[in-house]
PDB file of N, CA and C in Angstrom:
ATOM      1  N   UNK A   1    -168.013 -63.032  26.410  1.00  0.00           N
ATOM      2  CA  UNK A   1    -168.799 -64.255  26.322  1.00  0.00           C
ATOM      3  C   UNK A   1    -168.340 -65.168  25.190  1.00  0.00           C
ATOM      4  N   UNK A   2    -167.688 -64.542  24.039  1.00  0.00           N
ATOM      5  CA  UNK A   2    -167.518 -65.739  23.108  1.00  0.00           C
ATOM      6  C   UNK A   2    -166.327 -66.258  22.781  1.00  0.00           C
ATOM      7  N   UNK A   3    -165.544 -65.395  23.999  1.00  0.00           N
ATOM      8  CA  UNK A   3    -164.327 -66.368  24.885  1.00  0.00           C
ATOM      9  C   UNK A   3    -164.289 -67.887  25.704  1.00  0.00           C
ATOM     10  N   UNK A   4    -165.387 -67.781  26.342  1.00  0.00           N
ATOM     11  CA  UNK A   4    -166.504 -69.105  26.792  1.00  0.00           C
ATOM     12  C   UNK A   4    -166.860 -69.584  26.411  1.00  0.00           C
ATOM     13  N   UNK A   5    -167.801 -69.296  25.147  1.00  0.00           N
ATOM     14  CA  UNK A   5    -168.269 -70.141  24.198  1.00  0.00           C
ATOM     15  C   UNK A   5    -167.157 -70.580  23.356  1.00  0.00           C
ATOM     16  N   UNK A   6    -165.974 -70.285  22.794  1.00  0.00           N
ATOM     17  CA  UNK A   6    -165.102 -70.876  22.345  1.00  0.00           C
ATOM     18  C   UNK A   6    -163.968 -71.680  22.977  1.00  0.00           C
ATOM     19  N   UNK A   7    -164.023 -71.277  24.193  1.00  0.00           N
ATOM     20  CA  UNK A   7    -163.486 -72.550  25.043  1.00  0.00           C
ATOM     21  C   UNK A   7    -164.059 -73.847  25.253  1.00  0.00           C
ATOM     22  N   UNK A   8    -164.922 -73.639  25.085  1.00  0.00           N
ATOM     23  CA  UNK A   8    -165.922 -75.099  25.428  1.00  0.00           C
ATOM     24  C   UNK A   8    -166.450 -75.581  23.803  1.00  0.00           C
ATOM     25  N   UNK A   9    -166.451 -74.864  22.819  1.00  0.00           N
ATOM     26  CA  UNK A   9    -166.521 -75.311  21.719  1.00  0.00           C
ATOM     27  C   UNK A   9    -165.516 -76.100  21.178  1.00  0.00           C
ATOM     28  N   UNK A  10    -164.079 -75.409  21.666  1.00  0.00           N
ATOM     29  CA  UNK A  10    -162.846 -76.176  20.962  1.00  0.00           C
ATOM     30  C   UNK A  10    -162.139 -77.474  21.954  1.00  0.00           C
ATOM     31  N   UNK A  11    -163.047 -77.379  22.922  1.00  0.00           N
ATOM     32  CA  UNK A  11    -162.633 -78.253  24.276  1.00  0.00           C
ATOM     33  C   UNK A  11    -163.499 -78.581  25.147  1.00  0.00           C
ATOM     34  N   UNK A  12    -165.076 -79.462  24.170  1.00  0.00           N
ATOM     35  CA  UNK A  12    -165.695 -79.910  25.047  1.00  0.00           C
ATOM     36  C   UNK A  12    -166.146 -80.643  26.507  1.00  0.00           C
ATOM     37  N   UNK A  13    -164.994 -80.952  27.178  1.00  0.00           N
ATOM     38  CA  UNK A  13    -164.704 -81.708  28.003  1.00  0.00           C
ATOM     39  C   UNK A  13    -163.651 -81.117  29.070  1.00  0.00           C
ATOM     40  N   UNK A  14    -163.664 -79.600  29.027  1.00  0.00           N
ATOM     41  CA  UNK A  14    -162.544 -78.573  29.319  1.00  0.00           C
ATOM     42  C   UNK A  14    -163.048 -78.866  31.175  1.00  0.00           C
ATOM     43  N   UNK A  15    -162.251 -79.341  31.816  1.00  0.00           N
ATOM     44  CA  UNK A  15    -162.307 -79.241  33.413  1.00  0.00           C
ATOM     45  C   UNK A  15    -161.359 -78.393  33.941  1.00  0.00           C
ATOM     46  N   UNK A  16    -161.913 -77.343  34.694  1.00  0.00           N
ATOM     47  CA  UNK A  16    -161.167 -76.700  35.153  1.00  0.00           C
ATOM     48  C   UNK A  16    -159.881 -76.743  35.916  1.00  0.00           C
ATOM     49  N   UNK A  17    -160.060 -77.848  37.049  1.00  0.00           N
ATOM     50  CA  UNK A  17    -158.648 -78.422  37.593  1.00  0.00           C
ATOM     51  C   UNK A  17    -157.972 -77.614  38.253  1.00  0.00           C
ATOM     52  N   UNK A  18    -158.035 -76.472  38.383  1.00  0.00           N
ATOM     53  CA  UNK A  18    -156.828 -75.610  38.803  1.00  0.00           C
ATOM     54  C   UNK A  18    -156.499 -74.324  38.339  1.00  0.00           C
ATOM     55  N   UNK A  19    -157.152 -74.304  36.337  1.00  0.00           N
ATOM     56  CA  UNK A  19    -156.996 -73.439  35.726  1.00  0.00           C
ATOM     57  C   UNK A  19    -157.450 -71.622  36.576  1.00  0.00           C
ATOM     58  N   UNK A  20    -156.682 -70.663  36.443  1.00  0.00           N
ATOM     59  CA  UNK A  20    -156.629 -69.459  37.020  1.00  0.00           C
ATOM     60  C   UNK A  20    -157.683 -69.063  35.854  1.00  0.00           C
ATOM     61  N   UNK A  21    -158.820 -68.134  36.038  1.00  0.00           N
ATOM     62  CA  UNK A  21    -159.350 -67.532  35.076  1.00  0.00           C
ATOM     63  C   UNK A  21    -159.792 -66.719  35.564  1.00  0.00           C
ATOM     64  N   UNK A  22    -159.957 -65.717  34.283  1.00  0.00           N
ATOM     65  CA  UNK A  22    -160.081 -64.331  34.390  1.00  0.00           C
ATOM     66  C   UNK A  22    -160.767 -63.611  33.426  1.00  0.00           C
ATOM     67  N   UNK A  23    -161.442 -63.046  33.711  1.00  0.00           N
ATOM     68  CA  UNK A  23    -162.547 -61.972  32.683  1.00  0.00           C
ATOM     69  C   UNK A  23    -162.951 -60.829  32.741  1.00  0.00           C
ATOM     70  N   UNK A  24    -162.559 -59.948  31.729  1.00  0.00           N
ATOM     71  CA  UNK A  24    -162.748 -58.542  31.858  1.00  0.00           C
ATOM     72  C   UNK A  24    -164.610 -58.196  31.367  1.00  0.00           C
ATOM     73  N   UNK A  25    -165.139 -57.329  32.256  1.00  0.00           N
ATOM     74  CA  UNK A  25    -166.447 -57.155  31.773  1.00  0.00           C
ATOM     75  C   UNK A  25    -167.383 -57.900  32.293  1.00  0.00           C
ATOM     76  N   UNK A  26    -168.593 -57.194  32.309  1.00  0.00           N
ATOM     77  CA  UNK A  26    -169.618 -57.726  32.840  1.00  0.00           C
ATOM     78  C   UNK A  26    -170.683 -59.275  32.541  1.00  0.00           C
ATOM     79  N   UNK A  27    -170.834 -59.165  30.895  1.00  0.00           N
ATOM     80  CA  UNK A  27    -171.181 -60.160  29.860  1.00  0.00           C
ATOM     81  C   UNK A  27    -170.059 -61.228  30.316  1.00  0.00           C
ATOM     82  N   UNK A  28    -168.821 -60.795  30.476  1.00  0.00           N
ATOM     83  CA  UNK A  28    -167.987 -62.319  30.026  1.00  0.00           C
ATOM     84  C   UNK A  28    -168.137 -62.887  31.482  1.00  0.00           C
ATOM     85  N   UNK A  29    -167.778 -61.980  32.542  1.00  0.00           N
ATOM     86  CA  UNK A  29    -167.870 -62.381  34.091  1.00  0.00           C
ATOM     87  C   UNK A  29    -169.175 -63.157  34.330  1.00  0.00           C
ATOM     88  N   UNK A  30    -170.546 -62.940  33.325  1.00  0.00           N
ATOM     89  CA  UNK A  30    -171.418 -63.554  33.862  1.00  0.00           C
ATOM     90  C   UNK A  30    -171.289 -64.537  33.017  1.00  0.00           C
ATOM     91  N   UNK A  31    -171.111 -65.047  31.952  1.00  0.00           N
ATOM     92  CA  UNK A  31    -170.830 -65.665  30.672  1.00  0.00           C
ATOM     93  C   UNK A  31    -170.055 -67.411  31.480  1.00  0.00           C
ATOM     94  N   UNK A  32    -168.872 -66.722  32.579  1.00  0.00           N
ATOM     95  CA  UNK A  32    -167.961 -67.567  33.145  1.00  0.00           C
ATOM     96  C   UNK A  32    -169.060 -68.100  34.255  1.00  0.00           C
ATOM     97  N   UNK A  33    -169.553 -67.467  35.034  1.00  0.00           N
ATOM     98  CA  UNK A  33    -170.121 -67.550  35.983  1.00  0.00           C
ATOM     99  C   UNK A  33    -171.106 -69.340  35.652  1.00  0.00           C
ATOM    100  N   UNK A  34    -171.850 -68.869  34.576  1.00  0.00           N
ATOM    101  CA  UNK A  34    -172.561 -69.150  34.318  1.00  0.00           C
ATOM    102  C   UNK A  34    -172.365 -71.038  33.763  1.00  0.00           C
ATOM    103  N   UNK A  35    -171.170 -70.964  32.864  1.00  0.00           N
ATOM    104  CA  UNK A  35    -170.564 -71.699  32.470  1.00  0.00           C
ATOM    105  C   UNK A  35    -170.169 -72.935  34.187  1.00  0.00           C
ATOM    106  N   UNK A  36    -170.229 -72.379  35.121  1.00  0.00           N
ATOM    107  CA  UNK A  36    -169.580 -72.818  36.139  1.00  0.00           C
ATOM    108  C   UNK A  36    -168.537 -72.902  36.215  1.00  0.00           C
ATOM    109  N   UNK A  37    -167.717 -72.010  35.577  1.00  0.00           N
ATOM    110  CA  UNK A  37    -166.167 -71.984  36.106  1.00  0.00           C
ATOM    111  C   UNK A  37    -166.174 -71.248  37.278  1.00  0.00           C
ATOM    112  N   UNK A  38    -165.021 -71.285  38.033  1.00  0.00           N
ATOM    113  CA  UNK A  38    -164.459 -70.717  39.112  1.00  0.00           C
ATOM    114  C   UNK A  38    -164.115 -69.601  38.685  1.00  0.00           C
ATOM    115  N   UNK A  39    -164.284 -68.126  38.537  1.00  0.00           N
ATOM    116  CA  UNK A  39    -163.550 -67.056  38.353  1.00  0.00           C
ATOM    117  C   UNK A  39    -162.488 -66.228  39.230  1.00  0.00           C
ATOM    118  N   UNK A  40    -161.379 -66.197  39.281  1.00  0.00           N
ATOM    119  CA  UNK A  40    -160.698 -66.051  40.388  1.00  0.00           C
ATOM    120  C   UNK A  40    -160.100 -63.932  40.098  1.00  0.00           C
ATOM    121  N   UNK A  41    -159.899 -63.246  38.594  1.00  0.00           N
ATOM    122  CA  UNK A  41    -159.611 -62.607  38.428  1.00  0.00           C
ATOM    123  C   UNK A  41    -160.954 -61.696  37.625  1.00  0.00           C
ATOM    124  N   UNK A  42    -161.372 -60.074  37.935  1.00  0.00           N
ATOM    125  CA  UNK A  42    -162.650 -59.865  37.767  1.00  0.00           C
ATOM    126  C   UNK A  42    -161.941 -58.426  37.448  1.00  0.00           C
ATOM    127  N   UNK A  43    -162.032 -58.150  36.362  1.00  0.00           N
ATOM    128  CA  UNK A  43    -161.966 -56.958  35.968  1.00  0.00           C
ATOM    129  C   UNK A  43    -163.373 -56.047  35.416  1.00  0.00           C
ATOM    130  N   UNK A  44    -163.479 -55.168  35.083  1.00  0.00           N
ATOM    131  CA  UNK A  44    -163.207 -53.759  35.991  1.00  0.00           C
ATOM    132  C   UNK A  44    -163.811 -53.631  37.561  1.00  0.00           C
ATOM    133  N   UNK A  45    -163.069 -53.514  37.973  1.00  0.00           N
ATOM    134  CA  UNK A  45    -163.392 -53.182  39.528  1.00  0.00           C
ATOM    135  C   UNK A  45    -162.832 -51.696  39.891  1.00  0.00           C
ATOM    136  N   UNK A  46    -163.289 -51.353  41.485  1.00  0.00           N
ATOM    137  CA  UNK A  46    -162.484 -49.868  41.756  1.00  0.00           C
ATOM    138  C   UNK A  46    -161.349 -50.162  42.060  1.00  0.00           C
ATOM    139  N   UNK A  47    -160.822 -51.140  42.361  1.00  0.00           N
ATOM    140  CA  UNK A  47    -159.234 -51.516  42.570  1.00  0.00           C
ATOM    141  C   UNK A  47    -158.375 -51.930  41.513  1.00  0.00           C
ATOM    142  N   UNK A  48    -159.443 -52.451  40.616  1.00  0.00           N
ATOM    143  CA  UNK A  48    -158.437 -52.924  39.331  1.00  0.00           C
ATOM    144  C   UNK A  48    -159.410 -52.538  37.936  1.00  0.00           C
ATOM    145  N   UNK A  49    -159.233 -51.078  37.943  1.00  0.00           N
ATOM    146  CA  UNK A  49    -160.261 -51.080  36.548  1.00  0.00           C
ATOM    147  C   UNK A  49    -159.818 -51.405  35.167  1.00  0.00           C
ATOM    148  N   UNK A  50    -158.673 -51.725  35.148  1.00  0.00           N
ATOM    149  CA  UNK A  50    -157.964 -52.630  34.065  1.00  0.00           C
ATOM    150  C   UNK A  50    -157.515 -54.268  34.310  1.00  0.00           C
ATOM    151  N   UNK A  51    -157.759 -54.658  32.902  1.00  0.00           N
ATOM    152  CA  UNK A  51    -157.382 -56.705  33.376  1.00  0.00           C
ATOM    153  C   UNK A  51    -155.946 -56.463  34.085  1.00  0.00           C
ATOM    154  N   UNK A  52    -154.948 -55.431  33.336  1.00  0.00           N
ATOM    155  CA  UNK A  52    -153.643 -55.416  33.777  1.00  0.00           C
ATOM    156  C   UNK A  52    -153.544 -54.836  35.340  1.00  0.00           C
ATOM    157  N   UNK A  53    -154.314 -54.292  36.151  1.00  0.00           N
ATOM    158  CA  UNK A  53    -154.102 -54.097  37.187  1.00  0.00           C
ATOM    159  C   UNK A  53    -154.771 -54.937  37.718  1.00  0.00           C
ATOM    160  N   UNK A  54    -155.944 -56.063  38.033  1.00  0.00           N
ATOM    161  CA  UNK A  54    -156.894 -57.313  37.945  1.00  0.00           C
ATOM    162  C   UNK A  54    -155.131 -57.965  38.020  1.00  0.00           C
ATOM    163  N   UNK A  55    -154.462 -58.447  37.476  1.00  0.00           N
ATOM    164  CA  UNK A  55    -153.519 -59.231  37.017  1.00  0.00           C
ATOM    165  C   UNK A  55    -152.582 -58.716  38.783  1.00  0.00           C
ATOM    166  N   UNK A  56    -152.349 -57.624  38.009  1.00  0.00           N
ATOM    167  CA  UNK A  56    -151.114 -57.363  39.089  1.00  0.00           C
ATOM    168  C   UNK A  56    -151.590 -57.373  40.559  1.00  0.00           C
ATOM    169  N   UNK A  57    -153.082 -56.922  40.749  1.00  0.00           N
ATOM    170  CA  UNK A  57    -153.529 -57.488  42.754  1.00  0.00           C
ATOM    171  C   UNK A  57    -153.289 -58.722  42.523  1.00  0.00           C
ATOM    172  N   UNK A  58    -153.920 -59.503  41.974  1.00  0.00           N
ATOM    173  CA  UNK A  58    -153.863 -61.192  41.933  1.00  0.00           C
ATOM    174  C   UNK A  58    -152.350 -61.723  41.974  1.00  0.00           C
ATOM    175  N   UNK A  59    -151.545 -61.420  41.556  1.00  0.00           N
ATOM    176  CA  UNK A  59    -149.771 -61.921  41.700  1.00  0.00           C
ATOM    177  C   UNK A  59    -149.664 -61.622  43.205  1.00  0.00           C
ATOM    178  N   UNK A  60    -149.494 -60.085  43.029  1.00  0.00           N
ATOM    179  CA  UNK A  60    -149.330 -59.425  44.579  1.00  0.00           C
ATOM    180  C   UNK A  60    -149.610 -60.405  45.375  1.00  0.00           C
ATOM    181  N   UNK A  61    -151.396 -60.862  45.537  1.00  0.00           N
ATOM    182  CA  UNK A  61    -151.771 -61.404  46.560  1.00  0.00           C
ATOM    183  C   UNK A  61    -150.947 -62.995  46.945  1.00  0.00           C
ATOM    184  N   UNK A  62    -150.984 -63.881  45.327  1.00  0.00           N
ATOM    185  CA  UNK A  62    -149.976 -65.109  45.501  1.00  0.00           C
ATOM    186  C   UNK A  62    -148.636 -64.724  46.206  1.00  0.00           C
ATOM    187  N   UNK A  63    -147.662 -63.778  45.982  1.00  0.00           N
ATOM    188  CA  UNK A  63    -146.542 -63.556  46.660  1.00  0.00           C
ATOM    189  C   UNK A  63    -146.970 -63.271  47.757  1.00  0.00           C
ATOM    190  N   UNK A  64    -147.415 -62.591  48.272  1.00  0.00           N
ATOM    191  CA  UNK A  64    -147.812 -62.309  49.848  1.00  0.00           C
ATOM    192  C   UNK A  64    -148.413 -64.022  50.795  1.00  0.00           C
ATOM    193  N   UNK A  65    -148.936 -64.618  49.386  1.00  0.00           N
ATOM    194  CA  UNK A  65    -148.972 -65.763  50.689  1.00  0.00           C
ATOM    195  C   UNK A  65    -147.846 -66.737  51.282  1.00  0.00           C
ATOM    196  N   UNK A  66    -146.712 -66.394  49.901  1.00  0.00           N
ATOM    197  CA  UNK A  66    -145.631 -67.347  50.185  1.00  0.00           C
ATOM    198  C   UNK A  66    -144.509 -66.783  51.293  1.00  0.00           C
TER     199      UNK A  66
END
């Protein structure tokens, strides 16, 4: 969460646009949520219980669409 709160502290006017984001944990996932960003990468899950495996489905999946 005070990944969020310091994004928007140091960049009041922060629009997402496109930005990929990603959050490990429950607090920060809701933290983002909440914030209204788009969360596209969600760690711990049973498929990716690390950000680094979170990371690596999410590539995977971009290469597979190209």
């Amino acid at each position: 969460p005070s990944g969020v709160k310091s994004l928007f502290d140091n960049m009041p006017r922060f629009k997402q646009n496109g930005t990929i984001i990603g959050a490990f944990g429950s607090n920060t996932i809701k933290a983002v949520e909440q914030a209204g960003l788009e969360l596209v990468i969600k760690a711990p899950e049973p498929k990716a219980p690390s950000m680094v495996a979170a990371l690596e489905q999410y590539l995977l999946t971009i290469i597979k669409k190209k």
